[in-house]
C-alpha atoms as a PDB file:
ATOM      1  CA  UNK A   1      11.525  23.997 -11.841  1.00  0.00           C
ATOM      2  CA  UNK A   2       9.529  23.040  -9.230  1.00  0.00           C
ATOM      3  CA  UNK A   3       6.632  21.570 -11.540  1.00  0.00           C
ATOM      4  CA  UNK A   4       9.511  19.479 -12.080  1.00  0.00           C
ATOM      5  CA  UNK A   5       9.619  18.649  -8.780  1.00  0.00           C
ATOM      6  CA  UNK A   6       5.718  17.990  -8.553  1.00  0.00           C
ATOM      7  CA  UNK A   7       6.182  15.505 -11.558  1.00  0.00           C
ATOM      8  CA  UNK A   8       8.832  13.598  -9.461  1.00  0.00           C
ATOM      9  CA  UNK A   9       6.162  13.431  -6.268  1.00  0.00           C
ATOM     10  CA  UNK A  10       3.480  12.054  -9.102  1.00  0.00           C
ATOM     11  CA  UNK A  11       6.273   9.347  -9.890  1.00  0.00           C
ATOM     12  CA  UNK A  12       6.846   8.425  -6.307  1.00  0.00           C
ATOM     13  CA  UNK A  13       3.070   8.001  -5.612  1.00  0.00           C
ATOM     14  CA  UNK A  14       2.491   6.263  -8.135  1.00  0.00           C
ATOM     15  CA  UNK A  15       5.453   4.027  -7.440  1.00  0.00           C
ATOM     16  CA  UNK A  16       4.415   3.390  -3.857  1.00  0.00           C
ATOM     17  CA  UNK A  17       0.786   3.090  -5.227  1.00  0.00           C
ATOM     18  CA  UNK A  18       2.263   0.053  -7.542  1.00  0.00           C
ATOM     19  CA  UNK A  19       4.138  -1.235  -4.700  1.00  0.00           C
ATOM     20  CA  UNK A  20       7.779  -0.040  -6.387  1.00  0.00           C
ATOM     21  CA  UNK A  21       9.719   1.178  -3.449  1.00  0.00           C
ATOM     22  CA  UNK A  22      12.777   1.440  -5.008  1.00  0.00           C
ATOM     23  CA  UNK A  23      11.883   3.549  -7.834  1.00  0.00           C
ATOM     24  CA  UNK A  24       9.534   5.596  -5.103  1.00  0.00           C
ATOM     25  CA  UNK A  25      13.041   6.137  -2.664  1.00  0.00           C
ATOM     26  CA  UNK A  26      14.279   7.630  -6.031  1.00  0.00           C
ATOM     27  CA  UNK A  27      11.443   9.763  -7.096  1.00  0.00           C
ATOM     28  CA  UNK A  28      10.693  11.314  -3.499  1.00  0.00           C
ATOM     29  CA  UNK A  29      14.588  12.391  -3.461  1.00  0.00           C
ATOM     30  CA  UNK A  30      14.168  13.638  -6.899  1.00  0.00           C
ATOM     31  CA  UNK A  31      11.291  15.686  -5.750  1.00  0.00           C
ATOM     32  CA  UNK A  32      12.389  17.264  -2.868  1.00  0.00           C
ATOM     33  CA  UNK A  33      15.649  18.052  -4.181  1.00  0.00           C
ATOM     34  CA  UNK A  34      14.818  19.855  -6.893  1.00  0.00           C
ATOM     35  CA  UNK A  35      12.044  21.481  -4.825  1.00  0.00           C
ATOM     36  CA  UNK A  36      14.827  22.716  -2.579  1.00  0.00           C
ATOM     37  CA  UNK A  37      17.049  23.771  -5.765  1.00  0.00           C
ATOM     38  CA  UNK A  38      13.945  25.945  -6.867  1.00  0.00           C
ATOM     39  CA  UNK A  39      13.831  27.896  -4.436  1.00  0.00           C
ATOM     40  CA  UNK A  40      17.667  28.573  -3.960  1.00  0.00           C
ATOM     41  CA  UNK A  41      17.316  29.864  -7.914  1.00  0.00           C
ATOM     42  CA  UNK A  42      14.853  32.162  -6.484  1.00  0.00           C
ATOM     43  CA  UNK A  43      17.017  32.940  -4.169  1.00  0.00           C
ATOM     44  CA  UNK A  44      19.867  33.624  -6.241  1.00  0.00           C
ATOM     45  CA  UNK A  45      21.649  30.440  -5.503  1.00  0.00           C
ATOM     46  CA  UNK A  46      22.597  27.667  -7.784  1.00  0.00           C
ATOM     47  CA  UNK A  47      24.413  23.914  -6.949  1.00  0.00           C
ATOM     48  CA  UNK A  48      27.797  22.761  -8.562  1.00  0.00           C
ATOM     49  CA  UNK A  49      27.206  19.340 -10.495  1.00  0.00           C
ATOM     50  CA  UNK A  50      29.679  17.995  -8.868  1.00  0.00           C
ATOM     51  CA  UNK A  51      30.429  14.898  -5.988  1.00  0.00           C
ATOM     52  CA  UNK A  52      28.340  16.585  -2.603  1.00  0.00           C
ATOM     53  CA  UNK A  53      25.935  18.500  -4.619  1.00  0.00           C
ATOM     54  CA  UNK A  54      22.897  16.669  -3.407  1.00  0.00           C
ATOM     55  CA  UNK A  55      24.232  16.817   0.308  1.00  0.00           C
ATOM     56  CA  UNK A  56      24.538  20.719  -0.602  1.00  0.00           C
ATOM     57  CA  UNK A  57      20.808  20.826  -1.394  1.00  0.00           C
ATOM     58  CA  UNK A  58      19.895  19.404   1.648  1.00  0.00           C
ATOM     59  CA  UNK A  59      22.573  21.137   4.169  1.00  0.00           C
ATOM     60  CA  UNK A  60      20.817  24.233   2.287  1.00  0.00           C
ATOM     61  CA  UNK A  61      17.226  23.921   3.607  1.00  0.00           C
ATOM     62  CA  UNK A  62      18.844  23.643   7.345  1.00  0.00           C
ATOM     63  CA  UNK A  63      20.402  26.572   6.558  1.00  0.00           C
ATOM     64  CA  UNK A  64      17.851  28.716   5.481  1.00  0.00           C
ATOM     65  CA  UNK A  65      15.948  27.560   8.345  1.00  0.00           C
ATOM     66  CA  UNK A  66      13.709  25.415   5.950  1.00  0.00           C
ATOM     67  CA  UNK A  67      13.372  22.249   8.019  1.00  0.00           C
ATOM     68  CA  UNK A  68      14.578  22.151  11.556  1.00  0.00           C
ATOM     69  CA  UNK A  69      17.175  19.392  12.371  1.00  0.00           C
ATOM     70  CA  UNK A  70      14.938  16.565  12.447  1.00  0.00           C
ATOM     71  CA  UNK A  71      13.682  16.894   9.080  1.00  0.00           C
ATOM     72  CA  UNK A  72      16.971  17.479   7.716  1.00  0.00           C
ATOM     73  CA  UNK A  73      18.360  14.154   9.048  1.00  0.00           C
ATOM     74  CA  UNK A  74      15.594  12.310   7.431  1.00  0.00           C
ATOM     75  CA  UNK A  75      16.114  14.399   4.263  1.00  0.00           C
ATOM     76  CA  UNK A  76      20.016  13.531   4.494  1.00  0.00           C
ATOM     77  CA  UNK A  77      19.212  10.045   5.354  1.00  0.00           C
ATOM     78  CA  UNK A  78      16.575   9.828   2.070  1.00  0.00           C
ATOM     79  CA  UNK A  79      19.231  11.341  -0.230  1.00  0.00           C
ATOM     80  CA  UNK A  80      21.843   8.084   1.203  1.00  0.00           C
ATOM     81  CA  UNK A  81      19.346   5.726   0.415  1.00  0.00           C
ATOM     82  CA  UNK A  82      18.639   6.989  -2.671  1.00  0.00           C
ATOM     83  CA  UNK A  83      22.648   7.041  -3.963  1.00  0.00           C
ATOM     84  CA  UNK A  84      22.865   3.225  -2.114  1.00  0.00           C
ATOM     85  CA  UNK A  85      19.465   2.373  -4.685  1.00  0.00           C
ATOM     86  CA  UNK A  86      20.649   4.431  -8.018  1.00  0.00           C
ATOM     87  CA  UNK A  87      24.312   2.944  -7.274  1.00  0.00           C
ATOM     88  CA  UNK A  88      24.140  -0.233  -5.356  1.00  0.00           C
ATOM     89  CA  UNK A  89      26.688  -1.980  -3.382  1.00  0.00           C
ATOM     90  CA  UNK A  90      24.979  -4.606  -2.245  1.00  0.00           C
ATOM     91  CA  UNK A  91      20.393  -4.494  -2.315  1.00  0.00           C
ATOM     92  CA  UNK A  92      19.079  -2.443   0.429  1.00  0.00           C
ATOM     93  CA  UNK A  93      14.731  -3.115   1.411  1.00  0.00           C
ATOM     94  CA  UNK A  94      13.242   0.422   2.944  1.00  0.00           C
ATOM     95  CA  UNK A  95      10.263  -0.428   4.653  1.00  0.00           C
ATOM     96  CA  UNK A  96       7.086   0.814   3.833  1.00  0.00           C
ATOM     97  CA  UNK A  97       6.917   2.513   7.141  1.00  0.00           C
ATOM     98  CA  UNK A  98      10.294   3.931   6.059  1.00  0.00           C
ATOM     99  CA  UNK A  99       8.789   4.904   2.942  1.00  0.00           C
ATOM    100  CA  UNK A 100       5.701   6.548   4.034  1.00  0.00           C
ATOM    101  CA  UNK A 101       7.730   8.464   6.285  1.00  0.00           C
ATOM    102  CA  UNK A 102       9.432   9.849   3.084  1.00  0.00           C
ATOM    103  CA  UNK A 103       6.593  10.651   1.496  1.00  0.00           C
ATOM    104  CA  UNK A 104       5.322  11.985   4.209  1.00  0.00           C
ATOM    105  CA  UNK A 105       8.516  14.693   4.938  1.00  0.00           C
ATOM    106  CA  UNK A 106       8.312  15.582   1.088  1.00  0.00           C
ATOM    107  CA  UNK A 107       5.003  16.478   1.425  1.00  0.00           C
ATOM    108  CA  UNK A 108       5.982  19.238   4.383  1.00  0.00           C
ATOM    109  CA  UNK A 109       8.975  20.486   2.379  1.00  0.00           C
ATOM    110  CA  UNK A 110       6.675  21.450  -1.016  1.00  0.00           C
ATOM    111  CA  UNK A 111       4.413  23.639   1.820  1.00  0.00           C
ATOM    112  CA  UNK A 112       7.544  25.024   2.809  1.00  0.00           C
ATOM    113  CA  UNK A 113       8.827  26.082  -0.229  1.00  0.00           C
ATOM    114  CA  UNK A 114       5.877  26.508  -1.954  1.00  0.00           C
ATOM    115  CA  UNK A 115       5.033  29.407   0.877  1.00  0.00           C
ATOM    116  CA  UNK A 116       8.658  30.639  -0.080  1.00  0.00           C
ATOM    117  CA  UNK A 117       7.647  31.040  -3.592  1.00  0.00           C
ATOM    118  CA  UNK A 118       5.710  33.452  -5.743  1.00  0.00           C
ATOM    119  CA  UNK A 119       2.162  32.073  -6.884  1.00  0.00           C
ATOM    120  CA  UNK A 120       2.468  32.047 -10.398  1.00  0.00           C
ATOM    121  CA  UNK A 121       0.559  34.672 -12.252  1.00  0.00           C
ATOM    122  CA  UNK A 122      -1.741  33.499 -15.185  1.00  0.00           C
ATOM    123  CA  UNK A 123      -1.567  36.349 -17.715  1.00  0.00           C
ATOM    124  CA  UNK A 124      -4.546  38.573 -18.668  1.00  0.00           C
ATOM    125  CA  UNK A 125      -6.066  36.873 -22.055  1.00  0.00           C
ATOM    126  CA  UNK A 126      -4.937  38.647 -25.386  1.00  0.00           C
ATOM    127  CA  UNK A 127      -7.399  41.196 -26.567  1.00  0.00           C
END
């Protein structure tokens, strides 16, 4: 699951890369929620799909202590933006600034879980 999530943060640079913000707003949600959900599974959690499942994810990494407050507003306000892009009401422009800032936060939160997670184990080559 959370190569998933690495193949999301590939999508989102090379979104911002091409310039794409919208489709990068997407992909860096995409990223760092499923990050998040990875290491809930290893943790013996799993999210309803249901309405608020995505605020769930987030509300979860304050909880477990994963980001402190500040990180988990900008993760909250990154998973509005992204429903307000993937379900517009009217068009919405994140800066680049914004954007970088993003990218930046989803960055810190694959550390974080990636410390919380096993290293994967390569298996011994068949004799």
């Amino acid at each position: 699951m959370f190569e998933q999530a690495r193949e999301f943060r590939r999508a989102a640079k090379g979104n911002l890369a091409d310039g794409l913000r919208l489709p990068a707003i997407s992909a860096l949600h995409e990223s760092a929620r499923i990050a998040v959900t990875a290491l809930a599974a290893f943790n013996g959690y799993r999210f309803s799909n249901s309405v608020g499942a995505h605020e769930a994810v987030v509300d979860y990494a304050l909880a477990i202590q994963l980001v402190d407050r500040k990180q988990w507003a900008q993760l909250d306000q990154l998973r509005d933006i992204r429903h307000h892009v993937n379900y517009p009401e009217d068009l919405i422009a994140a800066s680049q600034r914004e954007i970088e800032q993003y990218s930046k936060l989803v960055d810190t939160l694959f550390e974080l879980v990636q410390k919380q997670l096993p290293s994967r184990r390569v298996p011994p080559p068949p004799k």
